[in-house]
C-alpha atoms as a PDB file:
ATOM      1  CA  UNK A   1     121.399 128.115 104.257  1.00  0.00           C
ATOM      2  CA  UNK A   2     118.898 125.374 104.666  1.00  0.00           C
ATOM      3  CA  UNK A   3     115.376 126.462 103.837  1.00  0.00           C
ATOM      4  CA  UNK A   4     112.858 126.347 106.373  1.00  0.00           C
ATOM      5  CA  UNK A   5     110.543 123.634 106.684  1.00  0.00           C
ATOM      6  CA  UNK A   6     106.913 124.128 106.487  1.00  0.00           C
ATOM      7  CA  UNK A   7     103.292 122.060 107.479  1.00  0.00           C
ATOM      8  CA  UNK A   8     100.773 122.320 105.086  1.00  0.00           C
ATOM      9  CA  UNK A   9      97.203 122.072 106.621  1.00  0.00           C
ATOM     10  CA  UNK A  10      94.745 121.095 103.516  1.00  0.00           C
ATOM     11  CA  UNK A  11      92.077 123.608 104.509  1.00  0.00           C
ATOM     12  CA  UNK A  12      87.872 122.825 102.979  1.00  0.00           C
ATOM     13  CA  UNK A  13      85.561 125.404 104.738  1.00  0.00           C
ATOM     14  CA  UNK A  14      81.995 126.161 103.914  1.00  0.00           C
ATOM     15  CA  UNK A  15      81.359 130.190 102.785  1.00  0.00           C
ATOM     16  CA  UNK A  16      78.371 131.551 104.311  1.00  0.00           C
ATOM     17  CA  UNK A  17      76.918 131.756 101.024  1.00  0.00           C
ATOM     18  CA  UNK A  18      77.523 128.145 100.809  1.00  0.00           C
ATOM     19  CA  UNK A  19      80.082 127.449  98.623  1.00  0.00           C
ATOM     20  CA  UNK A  20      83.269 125.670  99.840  1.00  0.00           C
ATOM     21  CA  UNK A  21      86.303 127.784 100.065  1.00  0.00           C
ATOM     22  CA  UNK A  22      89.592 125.103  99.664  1.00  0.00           C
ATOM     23  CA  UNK A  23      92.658 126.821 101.662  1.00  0.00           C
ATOM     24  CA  UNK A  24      96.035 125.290 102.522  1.00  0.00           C
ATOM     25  CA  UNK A  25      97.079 126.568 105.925  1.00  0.00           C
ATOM     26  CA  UNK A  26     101.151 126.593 106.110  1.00  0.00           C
ATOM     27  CA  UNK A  27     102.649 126.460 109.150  1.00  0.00           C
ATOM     28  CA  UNK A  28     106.553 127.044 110.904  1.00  0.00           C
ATOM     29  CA  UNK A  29     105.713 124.188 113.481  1.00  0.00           C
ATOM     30  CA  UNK A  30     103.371 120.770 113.003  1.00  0.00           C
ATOM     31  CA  UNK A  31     100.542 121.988 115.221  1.00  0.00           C
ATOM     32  CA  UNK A  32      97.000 121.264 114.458  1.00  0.00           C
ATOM     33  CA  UNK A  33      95.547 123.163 116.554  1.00  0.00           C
ATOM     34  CA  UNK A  34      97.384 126.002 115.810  1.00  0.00           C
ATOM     35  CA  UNK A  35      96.883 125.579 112.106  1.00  0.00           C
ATOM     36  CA  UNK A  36      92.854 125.564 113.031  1.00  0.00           C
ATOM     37  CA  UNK A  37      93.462 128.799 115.001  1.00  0.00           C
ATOM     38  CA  UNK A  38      95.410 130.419 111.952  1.00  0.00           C
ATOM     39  CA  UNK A  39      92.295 129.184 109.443  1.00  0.00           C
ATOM     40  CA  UNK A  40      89.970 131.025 111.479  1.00  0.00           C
ATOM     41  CA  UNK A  41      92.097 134.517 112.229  1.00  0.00           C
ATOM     42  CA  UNK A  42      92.665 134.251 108.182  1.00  0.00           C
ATOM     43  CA  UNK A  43      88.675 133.640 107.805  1.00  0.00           C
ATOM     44  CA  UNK A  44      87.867 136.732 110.041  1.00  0.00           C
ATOM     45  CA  UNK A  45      89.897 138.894 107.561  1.00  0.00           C
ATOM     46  CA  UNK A  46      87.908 137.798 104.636  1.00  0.00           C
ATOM     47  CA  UNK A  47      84.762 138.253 106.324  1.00  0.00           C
ATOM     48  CA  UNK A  48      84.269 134.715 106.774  1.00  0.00           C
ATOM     49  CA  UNK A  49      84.270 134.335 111.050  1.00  0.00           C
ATOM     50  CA  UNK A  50      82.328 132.207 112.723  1.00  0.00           C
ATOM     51  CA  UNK A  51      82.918 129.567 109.834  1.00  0.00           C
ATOM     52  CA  UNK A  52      83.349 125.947 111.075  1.00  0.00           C
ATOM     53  CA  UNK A  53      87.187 125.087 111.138  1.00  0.00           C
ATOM     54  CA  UNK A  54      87.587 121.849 112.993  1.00  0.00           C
ATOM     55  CA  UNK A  55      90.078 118.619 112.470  1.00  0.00           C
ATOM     56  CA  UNK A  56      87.455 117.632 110.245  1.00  0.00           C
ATOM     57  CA  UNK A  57      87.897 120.849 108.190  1.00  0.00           C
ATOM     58  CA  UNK A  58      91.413 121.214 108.549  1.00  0.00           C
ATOM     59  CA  UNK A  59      93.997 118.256 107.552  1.00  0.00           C
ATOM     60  CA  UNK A  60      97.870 117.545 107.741  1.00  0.00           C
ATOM     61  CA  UNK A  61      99.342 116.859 104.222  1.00  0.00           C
ATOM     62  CA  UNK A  62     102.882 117.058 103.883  1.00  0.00           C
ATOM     63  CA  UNK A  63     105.701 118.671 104.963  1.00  0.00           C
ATOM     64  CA  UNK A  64     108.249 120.204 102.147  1.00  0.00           C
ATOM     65  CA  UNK A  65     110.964 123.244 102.379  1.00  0.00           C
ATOM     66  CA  UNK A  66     109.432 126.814 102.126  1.00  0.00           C
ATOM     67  CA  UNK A  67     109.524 129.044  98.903  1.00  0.00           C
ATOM     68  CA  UNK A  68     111.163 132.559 100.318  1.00  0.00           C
ATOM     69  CA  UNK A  69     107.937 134.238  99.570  1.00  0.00           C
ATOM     70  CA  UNK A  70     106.117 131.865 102.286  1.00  0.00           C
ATOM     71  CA  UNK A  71     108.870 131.958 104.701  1.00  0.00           C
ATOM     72  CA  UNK A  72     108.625 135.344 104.980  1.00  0.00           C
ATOM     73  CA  UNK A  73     105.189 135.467 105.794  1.00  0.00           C
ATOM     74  CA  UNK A  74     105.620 132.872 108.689  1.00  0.00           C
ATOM     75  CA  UNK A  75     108.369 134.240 110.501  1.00  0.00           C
ATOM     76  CA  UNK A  76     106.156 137.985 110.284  1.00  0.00           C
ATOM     77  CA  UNK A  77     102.715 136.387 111.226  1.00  0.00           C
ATOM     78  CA  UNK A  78     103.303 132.713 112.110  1.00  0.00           C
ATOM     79  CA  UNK A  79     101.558 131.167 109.188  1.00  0.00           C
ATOM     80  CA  UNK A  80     100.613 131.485 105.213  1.00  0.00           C
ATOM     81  CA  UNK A  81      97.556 130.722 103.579  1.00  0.00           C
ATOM     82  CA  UNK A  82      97.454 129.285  99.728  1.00  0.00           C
ATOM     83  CA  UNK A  83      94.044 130.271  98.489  1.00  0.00           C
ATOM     84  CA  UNK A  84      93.171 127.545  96.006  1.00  0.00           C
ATOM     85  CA  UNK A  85      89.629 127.683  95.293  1.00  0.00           C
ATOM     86  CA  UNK A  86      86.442 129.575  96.017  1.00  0.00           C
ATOM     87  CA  UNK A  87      88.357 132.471  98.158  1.00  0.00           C
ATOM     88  CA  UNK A  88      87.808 135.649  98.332  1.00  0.00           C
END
């Protein structure tokens, strides 16, 4: 079985207590604005909506096959978010 392929969005998005929360966004198709849309309904469950999530926020990187674990999550809720640093 071939694995799936996944987007990952490189994700920088300012806290409201100021600090800068670094996020990759991981995504089933290559959709930017999708992958903005999936920042922010991630950021609403951490307390975090109404944070600024635009292109400039929210990059392309790579694409690259997905681990199980990640898979999973996309086909359930459409993306996955990698919390890297300053995330709740």
């Amino acid at each position: 079985i071939m694995a799936m392929d996944i987007h990952v969005y490189d994700t920088y998005v300012k806290a409201k207590e100021g600090h800068t929360m670094h996020f990759d966004v991981i995504t089933g198709a290559q959709d930017h604005d999708k992958a903005i849309e999936y920042a922010k309904q991630w950021l609403a469950t951490v307390g975090e909506d109404g944070a600024k999530v635009t292109g400039e926020e929210c990059n392309f990187c790579h694409t690259q096959e997905a681990p199980p674990q990640v898979e999973n999550e996309i086909k359930e809720k459409g993306f996955f978010i990698q919390k890297m640093d300053g995330c709740p």
